[in-house]
Protein backbone atom coordinates (compact mmCIF):
# COMPACT_ATOMS: atom_id res chain seq x y z
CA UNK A 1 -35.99 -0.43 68.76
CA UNK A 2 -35.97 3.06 67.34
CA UNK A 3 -32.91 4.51 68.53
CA UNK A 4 -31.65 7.87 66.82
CA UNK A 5 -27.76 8.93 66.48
CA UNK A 6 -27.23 10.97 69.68
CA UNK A 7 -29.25 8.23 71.73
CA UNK A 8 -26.02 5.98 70.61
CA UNK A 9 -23.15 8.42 70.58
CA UNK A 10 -24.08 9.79 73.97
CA UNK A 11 -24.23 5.43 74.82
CA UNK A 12 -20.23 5.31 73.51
CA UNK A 13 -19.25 8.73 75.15
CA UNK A 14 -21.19 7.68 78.44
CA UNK A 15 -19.19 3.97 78.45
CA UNK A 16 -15.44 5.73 77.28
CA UNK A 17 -16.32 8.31 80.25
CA UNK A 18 -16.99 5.57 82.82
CA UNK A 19 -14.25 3.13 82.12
CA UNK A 20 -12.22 2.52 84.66
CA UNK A 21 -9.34 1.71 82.33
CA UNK A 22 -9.37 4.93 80.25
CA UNK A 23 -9.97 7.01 83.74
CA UNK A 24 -6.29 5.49 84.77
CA UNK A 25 -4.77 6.40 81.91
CA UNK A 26 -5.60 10.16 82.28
CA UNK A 27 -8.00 10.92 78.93
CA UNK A 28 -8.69 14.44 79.72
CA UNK A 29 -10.96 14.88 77.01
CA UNK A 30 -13.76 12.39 75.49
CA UNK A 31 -16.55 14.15 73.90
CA UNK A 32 -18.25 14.64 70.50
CA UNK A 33 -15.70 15.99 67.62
CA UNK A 34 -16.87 19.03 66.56
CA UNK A 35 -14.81 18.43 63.11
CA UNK A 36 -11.87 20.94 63.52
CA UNK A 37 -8.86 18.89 62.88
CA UNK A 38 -6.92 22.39 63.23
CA UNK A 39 -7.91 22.08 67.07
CA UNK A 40 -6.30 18.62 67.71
CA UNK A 41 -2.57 19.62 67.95
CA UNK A 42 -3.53 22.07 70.74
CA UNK A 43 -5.53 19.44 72.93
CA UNK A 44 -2.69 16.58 72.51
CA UNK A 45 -0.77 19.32 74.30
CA UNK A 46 -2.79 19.53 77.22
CA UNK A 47 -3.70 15.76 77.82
CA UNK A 48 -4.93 13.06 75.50
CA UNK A 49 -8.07 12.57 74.03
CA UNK A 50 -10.39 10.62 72.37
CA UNK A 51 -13.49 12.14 70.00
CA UNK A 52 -16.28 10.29 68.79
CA UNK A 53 -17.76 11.51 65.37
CA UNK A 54 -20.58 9.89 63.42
CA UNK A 55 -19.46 8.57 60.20
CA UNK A 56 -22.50 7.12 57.73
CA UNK A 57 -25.47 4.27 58.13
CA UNK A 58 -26.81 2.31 56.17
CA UNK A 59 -30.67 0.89 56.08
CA UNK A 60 -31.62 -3.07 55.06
CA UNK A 61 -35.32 -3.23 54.43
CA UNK A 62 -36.78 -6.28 55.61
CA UNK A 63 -40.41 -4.77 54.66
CA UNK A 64 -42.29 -2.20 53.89
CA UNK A 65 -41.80 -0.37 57.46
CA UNK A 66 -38.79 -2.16 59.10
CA UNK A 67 -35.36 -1.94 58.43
CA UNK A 68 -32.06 -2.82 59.67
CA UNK A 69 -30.39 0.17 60.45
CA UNK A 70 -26.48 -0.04 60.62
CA UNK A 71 -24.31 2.99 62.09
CA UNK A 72 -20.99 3.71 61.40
CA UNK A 73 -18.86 6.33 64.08
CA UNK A 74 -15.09 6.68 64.00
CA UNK A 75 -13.25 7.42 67.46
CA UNK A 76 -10.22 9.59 67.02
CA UNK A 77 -7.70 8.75 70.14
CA UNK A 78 -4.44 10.93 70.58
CA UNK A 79 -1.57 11.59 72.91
CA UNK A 80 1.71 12.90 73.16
CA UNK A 81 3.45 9.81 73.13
CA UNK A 82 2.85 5.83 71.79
CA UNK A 83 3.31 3.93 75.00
CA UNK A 84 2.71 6.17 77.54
CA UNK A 85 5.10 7.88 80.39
CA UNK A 86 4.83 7.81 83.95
CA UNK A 87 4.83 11.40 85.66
CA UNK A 88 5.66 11.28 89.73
CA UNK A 89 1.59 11.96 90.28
CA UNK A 90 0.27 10.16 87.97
CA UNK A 91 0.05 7.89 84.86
CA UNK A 92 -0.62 9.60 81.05
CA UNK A 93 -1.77 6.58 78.76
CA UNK A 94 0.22 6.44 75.51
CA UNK A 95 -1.81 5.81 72.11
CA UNK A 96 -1.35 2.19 72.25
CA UNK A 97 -3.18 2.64 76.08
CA UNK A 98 -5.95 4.21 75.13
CA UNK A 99 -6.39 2.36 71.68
CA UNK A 100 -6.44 -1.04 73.61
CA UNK A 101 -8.87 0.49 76.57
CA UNK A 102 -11.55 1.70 73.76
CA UNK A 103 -11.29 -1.64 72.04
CA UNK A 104 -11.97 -3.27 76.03
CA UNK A 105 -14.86 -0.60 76.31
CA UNK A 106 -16.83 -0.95 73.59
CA UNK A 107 -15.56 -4.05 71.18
CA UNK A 108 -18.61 -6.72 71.65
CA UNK A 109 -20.66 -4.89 73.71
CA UNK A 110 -24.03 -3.27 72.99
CA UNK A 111 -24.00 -0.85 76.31
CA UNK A 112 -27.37 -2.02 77.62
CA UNK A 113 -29.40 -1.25 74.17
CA UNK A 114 -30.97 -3.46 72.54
CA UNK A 115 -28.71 -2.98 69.57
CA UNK A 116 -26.01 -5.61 68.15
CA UNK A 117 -22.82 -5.13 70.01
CA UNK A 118 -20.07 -3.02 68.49
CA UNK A 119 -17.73 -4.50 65.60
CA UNK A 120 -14.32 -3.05 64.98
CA UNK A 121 -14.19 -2.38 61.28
CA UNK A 122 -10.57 -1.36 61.59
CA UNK A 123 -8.06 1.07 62.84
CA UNK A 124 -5.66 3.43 61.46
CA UNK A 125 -2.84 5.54 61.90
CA UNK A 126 -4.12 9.57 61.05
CA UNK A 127 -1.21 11.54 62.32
CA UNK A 128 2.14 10.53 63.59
CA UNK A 129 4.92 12.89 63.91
CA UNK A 130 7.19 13.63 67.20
CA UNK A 131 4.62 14.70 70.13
CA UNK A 132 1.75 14.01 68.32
CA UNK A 133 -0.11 10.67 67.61
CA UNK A 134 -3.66 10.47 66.18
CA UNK A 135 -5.20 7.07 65.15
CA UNK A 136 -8.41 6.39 63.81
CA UNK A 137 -10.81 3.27 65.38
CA UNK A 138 -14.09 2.44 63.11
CA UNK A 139 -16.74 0.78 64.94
CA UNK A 140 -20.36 0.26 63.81
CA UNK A 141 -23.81 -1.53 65.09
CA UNK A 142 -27.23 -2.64 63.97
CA UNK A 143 -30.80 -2.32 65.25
CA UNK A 144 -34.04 -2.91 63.88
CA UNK A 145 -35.51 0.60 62.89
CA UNK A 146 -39.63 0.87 62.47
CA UNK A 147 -40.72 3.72 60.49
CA UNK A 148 -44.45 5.20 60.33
């Protein structure tokens, strides 16, 4: 199947946006990161987040026309605190939280493309100072790409 980039990012934004699990944890922003790292200080403020940015791909050729075309995007998940805190109203997911409901979401599934499900390459700690934790989740998948 021919998929292009945004066909699978908006797939990952559309399944972290429905998930029932990140929705109770209080993510109050999942979208595309626009690359401003200056920016991410000011949103953990407000309510934690998690960004999806395209990373690299790679393409196997199997012949002359068909490859196997492997993405790479990295999801960028922050909050105010590691393990959460319960507010009187409601529930605000720590980084651990969140990091645990995108690995549910998306780990093994291919969100109803025909593409191989997601792998976790691995995860990493970006930021972590007092009110402000950033991690890093690499995930990738592969579909067969026909050029003409």
């Amino acid at each position: 199947m021919n998929y292009t980039i945004k066909q699978i990012e908006d797939a990952i934004l559309n399944a972290l946006k429905n998930s029932s699990e990140i929705q109770n944890l209080n993510v109050g922003k999942i979208e595309t990161f626009t690359g401003d790292y200056k920016e991410i200080p000011e949103i953990v403020m407000k309510y934690p987040f998690i960004l999806v940015n395209y990373v690299e791909e790679t393409w196997d050729p199997k012949t002359q026309k068909e490859f196997d075309r492997e993405l790479r995007f990295s999801i960028l998940v922050g909050a105010r605190t590691l393990k959460g805190v319960e507010h009187e109203k409601r529930k605000e997911g720590g980084v651990y939280d969140i990091i645990e409901a995108v690995y549910t979401t998306l780990a093994g599934k291919n969100l109803g493309l025909d593409i191989s499900p997601f792998e976790v390459i691995f995860g990493r700690a970006l930021i972590v100072e007092k009110g402000l934790f950033v991690y890093g989740i690499d995930i990738k998948t592969k579909f067969e790409k026909e050029v003409t």
